[in-house]
Protein backbone atom coordinates (compact mmCIF):
# COMPACT_ATOMS: atom_id res chain seq x y z
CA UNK A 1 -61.17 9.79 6.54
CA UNK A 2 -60.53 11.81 3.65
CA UNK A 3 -59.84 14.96 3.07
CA UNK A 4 -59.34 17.46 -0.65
CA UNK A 5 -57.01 20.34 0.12
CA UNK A 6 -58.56 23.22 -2.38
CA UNK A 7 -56.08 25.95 -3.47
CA UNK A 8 -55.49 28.59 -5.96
CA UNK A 9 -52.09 28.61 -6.35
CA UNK A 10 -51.15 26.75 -10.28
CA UNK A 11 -48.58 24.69 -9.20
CA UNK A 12 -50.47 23.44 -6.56
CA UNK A 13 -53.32 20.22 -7.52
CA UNK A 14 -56.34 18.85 -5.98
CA UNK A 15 -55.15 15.89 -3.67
CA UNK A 16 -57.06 13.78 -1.43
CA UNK A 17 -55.47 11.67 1.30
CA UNK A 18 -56.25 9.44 4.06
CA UNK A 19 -55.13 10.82 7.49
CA UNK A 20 -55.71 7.40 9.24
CA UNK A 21 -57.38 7.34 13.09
CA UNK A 22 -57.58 10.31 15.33
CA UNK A 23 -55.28 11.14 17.24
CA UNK A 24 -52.97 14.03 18.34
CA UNK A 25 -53.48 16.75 16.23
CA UNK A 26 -51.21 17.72 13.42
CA UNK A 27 -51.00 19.67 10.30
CA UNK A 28 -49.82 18.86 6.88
CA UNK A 29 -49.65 20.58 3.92
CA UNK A 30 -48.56 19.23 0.31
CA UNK A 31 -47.26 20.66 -2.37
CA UNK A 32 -48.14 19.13 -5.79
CA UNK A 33 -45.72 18.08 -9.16
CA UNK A 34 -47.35 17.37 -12.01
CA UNK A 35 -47.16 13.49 -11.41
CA UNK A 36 -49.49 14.08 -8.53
CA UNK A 37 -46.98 13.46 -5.48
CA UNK A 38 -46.08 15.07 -2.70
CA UNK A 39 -42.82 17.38 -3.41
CA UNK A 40 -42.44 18.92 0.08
CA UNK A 41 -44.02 17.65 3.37
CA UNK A 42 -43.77 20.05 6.32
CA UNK A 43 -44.40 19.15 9.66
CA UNK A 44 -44.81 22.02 12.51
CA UNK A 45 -46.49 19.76 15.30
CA UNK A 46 -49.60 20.54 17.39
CA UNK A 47 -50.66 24.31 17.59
CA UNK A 48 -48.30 25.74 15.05
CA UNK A 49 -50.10 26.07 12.07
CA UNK A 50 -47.53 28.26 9.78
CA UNK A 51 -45.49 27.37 6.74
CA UNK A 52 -41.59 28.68 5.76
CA UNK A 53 -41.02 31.28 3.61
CA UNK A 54 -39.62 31.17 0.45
CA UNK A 55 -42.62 28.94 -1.33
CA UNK A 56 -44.71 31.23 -3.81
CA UNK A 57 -47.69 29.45 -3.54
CA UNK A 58 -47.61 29.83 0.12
CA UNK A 59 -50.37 32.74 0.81
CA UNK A 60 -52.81 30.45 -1.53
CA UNK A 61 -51.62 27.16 0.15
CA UNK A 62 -54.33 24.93 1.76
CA UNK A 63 -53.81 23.12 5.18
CA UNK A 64 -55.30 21.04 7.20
CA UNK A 65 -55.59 20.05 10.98
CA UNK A 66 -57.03 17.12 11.46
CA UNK A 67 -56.81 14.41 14.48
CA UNK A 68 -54.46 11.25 13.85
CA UNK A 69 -51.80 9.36 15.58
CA UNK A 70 -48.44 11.01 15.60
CA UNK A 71 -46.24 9.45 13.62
CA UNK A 72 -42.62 11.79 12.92
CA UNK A 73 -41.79 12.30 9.34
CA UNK A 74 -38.58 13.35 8.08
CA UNK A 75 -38.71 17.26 7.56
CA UNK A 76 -37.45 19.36 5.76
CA UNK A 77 -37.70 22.28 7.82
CA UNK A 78 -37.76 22.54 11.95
CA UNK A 79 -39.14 25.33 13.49
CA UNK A 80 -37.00 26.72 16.50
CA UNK A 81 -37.31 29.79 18.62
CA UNK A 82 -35.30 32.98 18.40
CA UNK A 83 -35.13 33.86 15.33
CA UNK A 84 -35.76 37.36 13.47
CA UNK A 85 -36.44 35.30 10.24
CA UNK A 86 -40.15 35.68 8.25
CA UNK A 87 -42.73 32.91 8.92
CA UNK A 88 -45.57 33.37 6.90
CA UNK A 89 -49.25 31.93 7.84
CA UNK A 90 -51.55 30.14 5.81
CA UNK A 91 -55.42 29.47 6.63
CA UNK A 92 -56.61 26.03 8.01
CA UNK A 93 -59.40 24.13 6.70
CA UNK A 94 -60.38 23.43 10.20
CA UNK A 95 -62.18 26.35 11.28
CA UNK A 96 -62.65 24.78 14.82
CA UNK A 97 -58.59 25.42 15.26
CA UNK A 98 -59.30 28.91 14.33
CA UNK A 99 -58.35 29.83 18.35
CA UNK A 100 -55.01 27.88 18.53
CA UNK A 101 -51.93 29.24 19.33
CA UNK A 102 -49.85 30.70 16.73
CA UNK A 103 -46.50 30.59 16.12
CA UNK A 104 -44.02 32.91 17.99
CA UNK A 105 -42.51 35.44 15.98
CA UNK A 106 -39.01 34.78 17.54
CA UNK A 107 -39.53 31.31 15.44
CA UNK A 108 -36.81 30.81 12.61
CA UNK A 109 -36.74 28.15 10.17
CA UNK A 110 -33.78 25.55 9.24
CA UNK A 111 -33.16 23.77 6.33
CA UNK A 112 -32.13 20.44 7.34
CA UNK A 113 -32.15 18.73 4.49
CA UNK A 114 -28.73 18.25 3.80
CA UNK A 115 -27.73 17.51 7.25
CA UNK A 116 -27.67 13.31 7.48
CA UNK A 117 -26.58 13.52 11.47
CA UNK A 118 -30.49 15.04 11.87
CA UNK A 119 -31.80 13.01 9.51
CA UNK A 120 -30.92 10.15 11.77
CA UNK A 121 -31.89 12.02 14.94
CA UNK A 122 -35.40 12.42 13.63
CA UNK A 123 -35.74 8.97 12.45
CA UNK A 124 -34.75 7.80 15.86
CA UNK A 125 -37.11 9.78 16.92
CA UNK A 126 -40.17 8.51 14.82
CA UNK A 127 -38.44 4.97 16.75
CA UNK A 128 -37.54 4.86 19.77
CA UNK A 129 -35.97 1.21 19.43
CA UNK A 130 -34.34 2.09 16.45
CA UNK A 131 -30.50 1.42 16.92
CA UNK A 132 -28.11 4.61 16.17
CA UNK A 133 -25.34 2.20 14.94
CA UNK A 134 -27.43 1.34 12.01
CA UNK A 135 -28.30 5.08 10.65
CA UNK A 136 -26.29 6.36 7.55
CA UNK A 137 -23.51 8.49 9.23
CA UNK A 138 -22.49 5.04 11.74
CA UNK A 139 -22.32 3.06 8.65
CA UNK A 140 -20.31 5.42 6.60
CA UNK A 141 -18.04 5.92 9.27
CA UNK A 142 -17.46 1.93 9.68
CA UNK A 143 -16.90 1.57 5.54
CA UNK A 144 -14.54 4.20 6.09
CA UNK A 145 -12.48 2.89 9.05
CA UNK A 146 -12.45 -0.88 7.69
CA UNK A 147 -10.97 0.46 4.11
CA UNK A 148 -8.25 2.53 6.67
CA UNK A 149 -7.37 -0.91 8.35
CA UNK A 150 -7.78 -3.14 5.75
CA UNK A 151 -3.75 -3.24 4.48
CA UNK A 152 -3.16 -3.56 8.01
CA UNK A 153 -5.66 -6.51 8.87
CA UNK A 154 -4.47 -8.30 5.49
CA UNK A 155 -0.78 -8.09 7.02
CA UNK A 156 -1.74 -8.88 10.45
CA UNK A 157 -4.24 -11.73 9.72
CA UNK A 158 -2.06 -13.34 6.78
CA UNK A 159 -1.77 -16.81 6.47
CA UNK A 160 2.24 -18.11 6.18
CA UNK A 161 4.89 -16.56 4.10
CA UNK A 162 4.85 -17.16 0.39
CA UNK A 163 6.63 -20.00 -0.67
CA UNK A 164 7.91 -20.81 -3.83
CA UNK A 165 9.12 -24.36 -4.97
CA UNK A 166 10.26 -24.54 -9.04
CA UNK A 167 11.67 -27.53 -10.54
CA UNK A 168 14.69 -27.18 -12.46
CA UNK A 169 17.10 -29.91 -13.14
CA UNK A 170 20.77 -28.81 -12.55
CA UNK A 171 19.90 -25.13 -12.04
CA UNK A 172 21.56 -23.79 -9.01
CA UNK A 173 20.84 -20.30 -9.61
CA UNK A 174 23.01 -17.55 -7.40
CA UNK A 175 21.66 -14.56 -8.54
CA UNK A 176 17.51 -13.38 -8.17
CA UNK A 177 15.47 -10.26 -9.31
CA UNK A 178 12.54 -9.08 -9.30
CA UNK A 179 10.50 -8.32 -12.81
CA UNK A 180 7.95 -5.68 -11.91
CA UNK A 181 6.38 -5.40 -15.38
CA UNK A 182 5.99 -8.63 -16.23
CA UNK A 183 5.22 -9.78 -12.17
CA UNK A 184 7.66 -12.80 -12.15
CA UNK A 185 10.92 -13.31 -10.58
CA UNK A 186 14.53 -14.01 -13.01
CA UNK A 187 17.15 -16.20 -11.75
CA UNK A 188 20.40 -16.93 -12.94
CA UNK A 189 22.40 -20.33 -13.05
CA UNK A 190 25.95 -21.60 -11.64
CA UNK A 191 25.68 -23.95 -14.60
CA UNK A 192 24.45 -22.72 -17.39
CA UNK A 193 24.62 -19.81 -19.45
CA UNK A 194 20.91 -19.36 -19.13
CA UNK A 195 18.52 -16.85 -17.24
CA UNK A 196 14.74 -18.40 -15.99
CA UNK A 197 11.51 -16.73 -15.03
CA UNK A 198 9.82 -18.13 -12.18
CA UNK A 199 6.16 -17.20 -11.57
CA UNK A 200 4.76 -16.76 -8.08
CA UNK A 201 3.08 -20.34 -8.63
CA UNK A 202 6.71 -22.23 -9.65
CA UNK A 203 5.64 -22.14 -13.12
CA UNK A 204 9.66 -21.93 -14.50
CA UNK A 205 10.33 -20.86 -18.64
CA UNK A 206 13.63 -20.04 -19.74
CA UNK A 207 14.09 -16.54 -20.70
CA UNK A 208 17.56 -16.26 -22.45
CA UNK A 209 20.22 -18.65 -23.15
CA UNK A 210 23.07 -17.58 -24.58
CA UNK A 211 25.88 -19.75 -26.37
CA UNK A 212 27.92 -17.08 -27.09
CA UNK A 213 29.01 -17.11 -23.78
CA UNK A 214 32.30 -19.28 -22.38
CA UNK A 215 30.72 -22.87 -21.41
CA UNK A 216 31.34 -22.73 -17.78
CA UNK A 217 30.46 -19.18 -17.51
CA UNK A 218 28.05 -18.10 -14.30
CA UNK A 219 25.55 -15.59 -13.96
CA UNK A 220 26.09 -14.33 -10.79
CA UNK A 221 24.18 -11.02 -10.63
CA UNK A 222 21.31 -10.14 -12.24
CA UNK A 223 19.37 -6.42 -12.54
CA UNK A 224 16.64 -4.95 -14.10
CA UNK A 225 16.88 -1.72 -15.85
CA UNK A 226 13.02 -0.89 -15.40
CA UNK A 227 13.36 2.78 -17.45
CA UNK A 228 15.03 1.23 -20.22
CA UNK A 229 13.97 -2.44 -20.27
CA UNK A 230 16.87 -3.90 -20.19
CA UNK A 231 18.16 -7.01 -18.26
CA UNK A 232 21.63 -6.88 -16.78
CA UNK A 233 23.72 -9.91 -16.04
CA UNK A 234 27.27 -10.39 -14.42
CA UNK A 235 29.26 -13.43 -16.46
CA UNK A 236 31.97 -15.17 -14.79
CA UNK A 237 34.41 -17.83 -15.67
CA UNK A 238 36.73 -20.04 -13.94
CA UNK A 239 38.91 -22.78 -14.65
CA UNK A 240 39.43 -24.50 -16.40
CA UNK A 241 39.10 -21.44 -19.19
CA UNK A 242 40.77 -17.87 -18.99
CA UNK A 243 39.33 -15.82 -16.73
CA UNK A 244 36.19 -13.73 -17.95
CA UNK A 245 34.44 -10.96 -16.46
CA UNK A 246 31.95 -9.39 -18.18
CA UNK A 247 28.19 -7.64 -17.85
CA UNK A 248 26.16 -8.47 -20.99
CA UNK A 249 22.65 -6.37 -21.41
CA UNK A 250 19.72 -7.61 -23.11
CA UNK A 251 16.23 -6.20 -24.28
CA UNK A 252 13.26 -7.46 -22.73
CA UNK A 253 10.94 -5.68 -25.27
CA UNK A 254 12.15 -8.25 -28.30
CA UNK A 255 10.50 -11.16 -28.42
CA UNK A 256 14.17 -13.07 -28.47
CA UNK A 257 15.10 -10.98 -25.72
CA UNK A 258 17.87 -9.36 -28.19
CA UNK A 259 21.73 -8.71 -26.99
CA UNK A 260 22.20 -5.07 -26.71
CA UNK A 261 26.13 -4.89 -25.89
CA UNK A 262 29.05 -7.06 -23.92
CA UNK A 263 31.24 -5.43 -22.03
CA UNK A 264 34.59 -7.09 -20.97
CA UNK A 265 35.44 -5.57 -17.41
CA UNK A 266 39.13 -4.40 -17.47
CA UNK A 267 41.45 -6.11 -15.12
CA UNK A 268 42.53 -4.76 -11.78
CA UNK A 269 46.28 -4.04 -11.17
CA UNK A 270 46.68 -7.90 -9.21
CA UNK A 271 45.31 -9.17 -12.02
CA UNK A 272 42.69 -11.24 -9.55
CA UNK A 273 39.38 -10.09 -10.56
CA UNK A 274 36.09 -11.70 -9.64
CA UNK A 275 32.84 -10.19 -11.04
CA UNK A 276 29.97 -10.44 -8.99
CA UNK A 277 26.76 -8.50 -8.65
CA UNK A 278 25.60 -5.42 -10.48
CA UNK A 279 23.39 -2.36 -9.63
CA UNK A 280 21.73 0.01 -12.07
CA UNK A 281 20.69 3.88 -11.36
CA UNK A 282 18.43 6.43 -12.58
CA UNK A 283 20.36 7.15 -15.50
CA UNK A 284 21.62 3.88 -16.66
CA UNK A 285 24.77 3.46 -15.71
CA UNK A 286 25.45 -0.41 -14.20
CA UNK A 287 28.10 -0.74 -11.50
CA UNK A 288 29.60 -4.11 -11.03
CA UNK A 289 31.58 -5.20 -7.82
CA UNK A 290 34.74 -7.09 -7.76
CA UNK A 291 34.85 -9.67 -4.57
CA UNK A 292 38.66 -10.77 -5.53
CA UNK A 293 39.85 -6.79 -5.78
CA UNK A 294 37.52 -4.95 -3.74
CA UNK A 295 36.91 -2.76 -6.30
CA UNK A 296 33.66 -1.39 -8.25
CA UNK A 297 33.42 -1.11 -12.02
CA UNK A 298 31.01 1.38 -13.81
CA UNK A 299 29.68 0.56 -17.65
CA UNK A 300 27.59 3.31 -19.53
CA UNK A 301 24.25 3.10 -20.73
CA UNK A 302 26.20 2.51 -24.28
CA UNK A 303 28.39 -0.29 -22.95
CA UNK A 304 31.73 1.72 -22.13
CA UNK A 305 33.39 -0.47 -19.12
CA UNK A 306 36.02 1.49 -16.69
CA UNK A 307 37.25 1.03 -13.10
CA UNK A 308 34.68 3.02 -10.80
CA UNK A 309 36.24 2.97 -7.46
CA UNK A 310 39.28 1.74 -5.92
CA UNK A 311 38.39 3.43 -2.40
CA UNK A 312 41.09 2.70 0.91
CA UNK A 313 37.95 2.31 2.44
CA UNK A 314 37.71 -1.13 1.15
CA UNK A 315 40.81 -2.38 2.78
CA UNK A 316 40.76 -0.63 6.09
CA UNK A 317 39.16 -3.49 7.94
CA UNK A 318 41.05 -6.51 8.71
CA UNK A 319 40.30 -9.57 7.46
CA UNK A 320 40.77 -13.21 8.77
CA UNK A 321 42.07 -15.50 6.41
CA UNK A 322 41.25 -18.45 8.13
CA UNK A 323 37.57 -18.06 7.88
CA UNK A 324 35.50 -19.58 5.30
CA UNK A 325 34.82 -17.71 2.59
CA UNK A 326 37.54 -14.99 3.24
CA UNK A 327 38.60 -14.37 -0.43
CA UNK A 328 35.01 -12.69 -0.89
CA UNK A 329 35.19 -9.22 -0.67
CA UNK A 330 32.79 -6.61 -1.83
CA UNK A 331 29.92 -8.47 -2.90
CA UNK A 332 26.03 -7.62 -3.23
CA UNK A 333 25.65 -3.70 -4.01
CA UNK A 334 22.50 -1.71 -4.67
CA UNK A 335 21.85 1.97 -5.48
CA UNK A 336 19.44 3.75 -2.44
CA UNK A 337 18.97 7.04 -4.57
CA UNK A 338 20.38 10.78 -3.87
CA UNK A 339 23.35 10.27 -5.58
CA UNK A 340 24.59 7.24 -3.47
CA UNK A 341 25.26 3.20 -3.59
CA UNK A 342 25.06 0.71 -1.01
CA UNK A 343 27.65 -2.33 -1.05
CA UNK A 344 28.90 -4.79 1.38
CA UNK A 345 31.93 -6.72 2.33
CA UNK A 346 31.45 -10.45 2.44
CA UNK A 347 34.83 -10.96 4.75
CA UNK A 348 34.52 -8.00 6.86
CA UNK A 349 30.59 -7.78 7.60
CA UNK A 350 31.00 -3.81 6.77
CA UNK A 351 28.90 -1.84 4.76
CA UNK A 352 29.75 0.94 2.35
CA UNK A 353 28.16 4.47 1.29
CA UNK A 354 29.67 4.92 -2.31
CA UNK A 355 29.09 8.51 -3.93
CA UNK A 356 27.83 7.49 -7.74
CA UNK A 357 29.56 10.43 -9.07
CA UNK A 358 32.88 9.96 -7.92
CA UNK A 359 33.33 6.65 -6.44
CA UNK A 360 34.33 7.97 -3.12
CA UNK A 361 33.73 6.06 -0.40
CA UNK A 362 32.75 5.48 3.57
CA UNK A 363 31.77 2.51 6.19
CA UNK A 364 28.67 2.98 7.43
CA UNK A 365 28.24 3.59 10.91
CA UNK A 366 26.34 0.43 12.14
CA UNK A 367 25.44 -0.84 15.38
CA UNK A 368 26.70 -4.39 13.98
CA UNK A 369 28.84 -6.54 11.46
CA UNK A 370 26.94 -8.64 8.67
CA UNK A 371 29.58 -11.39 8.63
CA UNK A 372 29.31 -13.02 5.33
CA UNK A 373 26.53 -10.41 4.13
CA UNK A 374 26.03 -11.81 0.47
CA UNK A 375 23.62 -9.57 -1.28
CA UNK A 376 21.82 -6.03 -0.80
CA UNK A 377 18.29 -4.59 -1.37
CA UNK A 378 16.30 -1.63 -0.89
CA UNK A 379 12.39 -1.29 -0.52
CA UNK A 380 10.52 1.81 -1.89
CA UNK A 381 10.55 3.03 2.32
CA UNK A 382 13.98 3.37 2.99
CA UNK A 383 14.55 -0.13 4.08
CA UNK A 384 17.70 -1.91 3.23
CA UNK A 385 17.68 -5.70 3.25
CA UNK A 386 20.80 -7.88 3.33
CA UNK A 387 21.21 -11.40 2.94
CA UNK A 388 23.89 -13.58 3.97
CA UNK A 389 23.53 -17.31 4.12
CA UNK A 390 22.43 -17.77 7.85
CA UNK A 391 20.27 -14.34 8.60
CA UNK A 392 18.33 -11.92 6.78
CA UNK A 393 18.96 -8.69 8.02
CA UNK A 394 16.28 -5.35 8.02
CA UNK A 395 18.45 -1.77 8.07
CA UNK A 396 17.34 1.71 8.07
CA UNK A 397 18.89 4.83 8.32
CA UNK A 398 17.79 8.65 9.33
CA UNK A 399 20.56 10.47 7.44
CA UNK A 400 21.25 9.15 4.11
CA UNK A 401 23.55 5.88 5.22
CA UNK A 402 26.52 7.99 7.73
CA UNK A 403 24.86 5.76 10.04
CA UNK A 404 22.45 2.86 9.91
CA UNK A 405 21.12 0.36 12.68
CA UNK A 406 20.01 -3.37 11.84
CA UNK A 407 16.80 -2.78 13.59
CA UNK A 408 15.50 -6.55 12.75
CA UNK A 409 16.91 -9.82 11.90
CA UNK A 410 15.29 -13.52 10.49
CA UNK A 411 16.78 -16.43 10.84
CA UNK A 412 17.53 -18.34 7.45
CA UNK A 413 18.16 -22.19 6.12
CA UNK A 414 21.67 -22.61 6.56
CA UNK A 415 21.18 -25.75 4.76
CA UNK A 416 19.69 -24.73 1.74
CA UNK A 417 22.58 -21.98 1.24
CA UNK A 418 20.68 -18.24 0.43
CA UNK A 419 22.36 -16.15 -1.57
CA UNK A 420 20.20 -13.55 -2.74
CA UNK A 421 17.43 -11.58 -2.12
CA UNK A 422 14.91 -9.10 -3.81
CA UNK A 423 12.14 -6.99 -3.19
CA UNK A 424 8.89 -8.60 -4.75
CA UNK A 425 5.19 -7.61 -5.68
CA UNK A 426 3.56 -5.52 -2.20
CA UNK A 427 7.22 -4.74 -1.17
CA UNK A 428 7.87 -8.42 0.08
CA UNK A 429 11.25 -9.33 0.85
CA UNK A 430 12.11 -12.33 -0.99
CA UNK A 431 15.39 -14.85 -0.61
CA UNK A 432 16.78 -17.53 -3.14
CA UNK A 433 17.71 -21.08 -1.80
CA UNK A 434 20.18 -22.08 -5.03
CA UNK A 435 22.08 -25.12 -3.16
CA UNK A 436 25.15 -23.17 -4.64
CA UNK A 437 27.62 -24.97 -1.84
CA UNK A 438 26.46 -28.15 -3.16
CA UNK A 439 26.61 -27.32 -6.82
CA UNK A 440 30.48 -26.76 -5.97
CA UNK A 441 31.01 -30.05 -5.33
CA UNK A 442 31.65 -31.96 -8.18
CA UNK A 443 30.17 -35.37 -6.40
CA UNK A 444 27.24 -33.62 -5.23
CA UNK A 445 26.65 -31.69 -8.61
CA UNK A 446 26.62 -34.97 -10.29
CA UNK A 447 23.48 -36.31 -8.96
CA UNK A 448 21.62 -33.37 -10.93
CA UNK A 449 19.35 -31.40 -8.02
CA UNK A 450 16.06 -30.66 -9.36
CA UNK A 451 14.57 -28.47 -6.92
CA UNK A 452 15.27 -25.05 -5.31
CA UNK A 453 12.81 -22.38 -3.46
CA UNK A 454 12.27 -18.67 -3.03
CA UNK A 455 10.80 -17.75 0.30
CA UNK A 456 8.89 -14.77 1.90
CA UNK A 457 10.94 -13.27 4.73
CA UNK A 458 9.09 -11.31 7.22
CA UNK A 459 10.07 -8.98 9.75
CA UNK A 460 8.42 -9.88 13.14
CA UNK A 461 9.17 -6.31 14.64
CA UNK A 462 6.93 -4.66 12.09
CA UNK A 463 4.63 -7.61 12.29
CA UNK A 464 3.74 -6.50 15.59
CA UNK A 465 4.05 -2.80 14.84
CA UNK A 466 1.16 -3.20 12.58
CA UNK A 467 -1.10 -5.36 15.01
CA UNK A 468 -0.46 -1.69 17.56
CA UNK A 469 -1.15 0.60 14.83
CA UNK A 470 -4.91 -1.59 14.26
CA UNK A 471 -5.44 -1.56 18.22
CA UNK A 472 -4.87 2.04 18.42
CA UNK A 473 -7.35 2.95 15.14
CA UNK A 474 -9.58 0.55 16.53
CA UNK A 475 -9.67 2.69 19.71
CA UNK A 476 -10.07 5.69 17.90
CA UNK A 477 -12.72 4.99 15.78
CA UNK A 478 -14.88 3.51 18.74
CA UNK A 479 -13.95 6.60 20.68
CA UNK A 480 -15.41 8.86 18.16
CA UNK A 481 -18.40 6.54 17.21
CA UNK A 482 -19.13 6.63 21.30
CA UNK A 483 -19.23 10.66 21.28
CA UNK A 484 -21.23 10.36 18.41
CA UNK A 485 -23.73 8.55 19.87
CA UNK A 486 -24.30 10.92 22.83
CA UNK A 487 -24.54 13.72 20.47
CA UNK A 488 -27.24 12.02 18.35
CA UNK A 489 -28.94 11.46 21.94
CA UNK A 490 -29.03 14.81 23.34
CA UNK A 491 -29.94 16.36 19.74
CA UNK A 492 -32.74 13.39 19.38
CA UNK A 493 -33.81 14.71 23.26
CA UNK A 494 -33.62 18.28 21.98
CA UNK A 495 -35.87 17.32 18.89
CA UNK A 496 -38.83 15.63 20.98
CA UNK A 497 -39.18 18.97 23.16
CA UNK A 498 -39.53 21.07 20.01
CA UNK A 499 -42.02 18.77 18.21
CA UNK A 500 -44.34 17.88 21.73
């Protein structure tokens, strides 16, 4: 049927609507806009013909009663008892309703209309079947817990470590670092005076090559100076030339990747020096380690070369001759921050603290040796990685490196001789397979190996500390979405008794 509501008020307009079959009896009244459609829609339920305060054109407002199935709309007001507020009355069309029950005065109204947990009560109400899990609040609250988890699902569900195979004739490169601005990985050589890029696909360019350097120089450390743009690179020379130790800089911001200074790295007192791998802090300074003298140089930002440290700590371990590799001493290094540098002993398997300021320095309390521990590097959380050419090792430390404890370890390819390691793009721990054992043998060397790797090195402790941290969010979230659930239930229960 239809029916014209008739008013005075001037905001309010004519409209005629279709109330469908009858039914249970209900009463709705409309308020107009000027495009003719409904602004507000109150619904009271059978026998409480009233309207909220707060509308001018209530006292003119028209409503109706008429008989139709009941079918639950989404209001924007409830009616509850006990309640001091106003609740104004309006007449009804249908004079034959003139005798039904009016609202209670202890009636109050509240605005729901910003509240989405009622907003899905009520629509569960208008459906019984309707399933809570798909209302607004359920699916907000999933978005929200899969974007919590999803860092921790990508590490948990990832498919095998990255792998990196790059062709390079000859190569053997020693040192490795990491290139966060330009997302690439630099490598030195054993054999060349060159330095490479190598992308995370094996793509390899060269980057620098440098013929002012002695012809059987190595680069055997490599660091990026991210403040400053600057690449850092240890040069050493053996026989048949003069010794030459040296750390060259260059700029990465010309496009011929320009020499900035070389610094010739004075001799220690034995006059048995050994450059090896640098480190770079805050403010620029570079500090170089000396595996023949146990010793630590220091050049300036300007290029200004001096002995650093000569700590007794460096020779208070014995060391056994006989082993392989025993003339290695202090050998990767790397600064941790507050002040401080981390650098280990190849022969011993000890570990230093070394203050940055004054080159003092202590052993760090471990709960194990790194025998032949090869190179050093630190992830943005604390963690301190150290390479050596059969394990990879994972460190941490609660008090600024007095003590430490190797809390993880991965096995490496002996083989394939690792000797460095870096920290790459999502904090991945990265290790270099250079074949430099093989490039020391002149027979070997001669047949020209063209291929080398850089491989992903994960720790399998905080593998499955990750996999506990998604059960237990998993748990929490479907705790919470369960007491949900019976809240909606009971405040769905609650609604039906108000409206029938």
């Amino acid at each position: 049927m239809n029916l014209e509501i008739i008013h005075a008020c001037s905001s309010w307009k004519p409209f005629k609507t279709t109330l469908g079959q009858m039914g249970e009896t209900r009463r709705v009244c409309w308020r107009m806009t000027t495009d003719e459609l409904p602004l507000v829609v109150v619904f009271i339920g059978p026998g409480r013909p009233g309207l909220p305060c707060g509308s001018s054109c209530i006292p003119s407002a028209e409503c109706a009663l008429e008989k139709a199935p009941f079918v639950a709309p989404t209001p924007k007001f409830i009616v509850t008892p006990k309640s001091r507020s106003c609740f104004r009355r309006s007449p009804v069309i249908d004079q034959s309703s003139s005798t039904r029950p009016r609202p209670k005065s202890s009636d109050r109204i509240i605005p729901i209309s910003d509240s989405t947990e009622f907003e899905s009560a009520t629509m569960f109400a208008a459906d019984p079947n309707r399933n809570l899990t798909s209302s607004p609040v359920a699916t907000k609250f999933f978005l929200f817990l899969l974007f919590l988890l999803h860092p921790h699902l990508q590490l948990a569900h990832a498919k095998k470590p990255h792998a990196i195979a790059f062709r390079s004739p000859a190569l053997y490169p020693e040192a490795m670092a990491w290139d966060p601005s330009a997302q690439h990985f630099l490598v030195g050589s054993l054999r060349s005076r060159s330095i490479h890029t190598v992308s995370d696909a094996g793509v390899v360019e060269g980057l620098i090559h440098d013929d002012s350097l002695p012809p059987n120089s190595t680069i055997l450390g490599i660091a990026v100076d991210r403040p400053r743009n600057r690449l850092l690179a240890v040069v050493h020379s053996v026989a048949p030339l003069p010794p030459f130790n040296a750390l060259v800089a260059y700029d990465l911001r010309s496009p011929r990747r320009r020499r900035l200074f070389l610094s010739l790295l004075p001799p220690s007192p034995s006059g048995e020096d050994g450059a090896n791998d640098v480190a770079v802090d805050f403010d620029g300074n570079a500090f170089v380690t000396n595996s023949f003298a146990d010793l630590i140089w220091k050049v300036s930002p300007d290029g200004a070369a001096s002995i650093f440290s000569r700590s007794p700590a460096f020779t208070s371990f014995p060391v056994d001759r006989d082993a392989p590799h025993s003339y290695c001493g202090l050998n990767g290094i790397a600064h941790v921050g507050r002040g401080h540098l981390l650098v280990v002993q190849s022969n011993t398997g000890k570990m230093y603290r070394v203050d940055a300021e004054d080159g003092a320095a202590r052993a760090v309390l471990l709960d194990r040796d790194l025998p032949l521990a090869d190179d050093v590097a630190v992830r943005r959380d604390g963690v301190v990685l150290v390479v050596s050419m059969n394990k990879l090792w994972f460190l941490k430390s609660e008090d600024g490196w007095g003590e430490g404890v190797v809390y993880d370890e991965a096995a490496l390819d002996a083989e394939r001789f690792p000797t460095s390691v870096a920290v790459g793009a999502e904090e991945r721990a990265y290790v270099l397979y250079g074949h430099v054992l093989e490039a020391m043998s002149a027979a070997a060397a001669a047949a020209g190996r063209e291929w080398f790797g850089i491989e992903e090195v994960r720790s399998e402790r905080e593998s499955q500390d990750e996999k506990v941290w998604i059960y237990v969010l998993l748990g929490l979230g479907l705790a919470y979405f369960m007491f949900w659930r019976f809240q909606m239930k009971q405040l769905v229960t609650h609604l039906n008794k108000k409206t029938n």
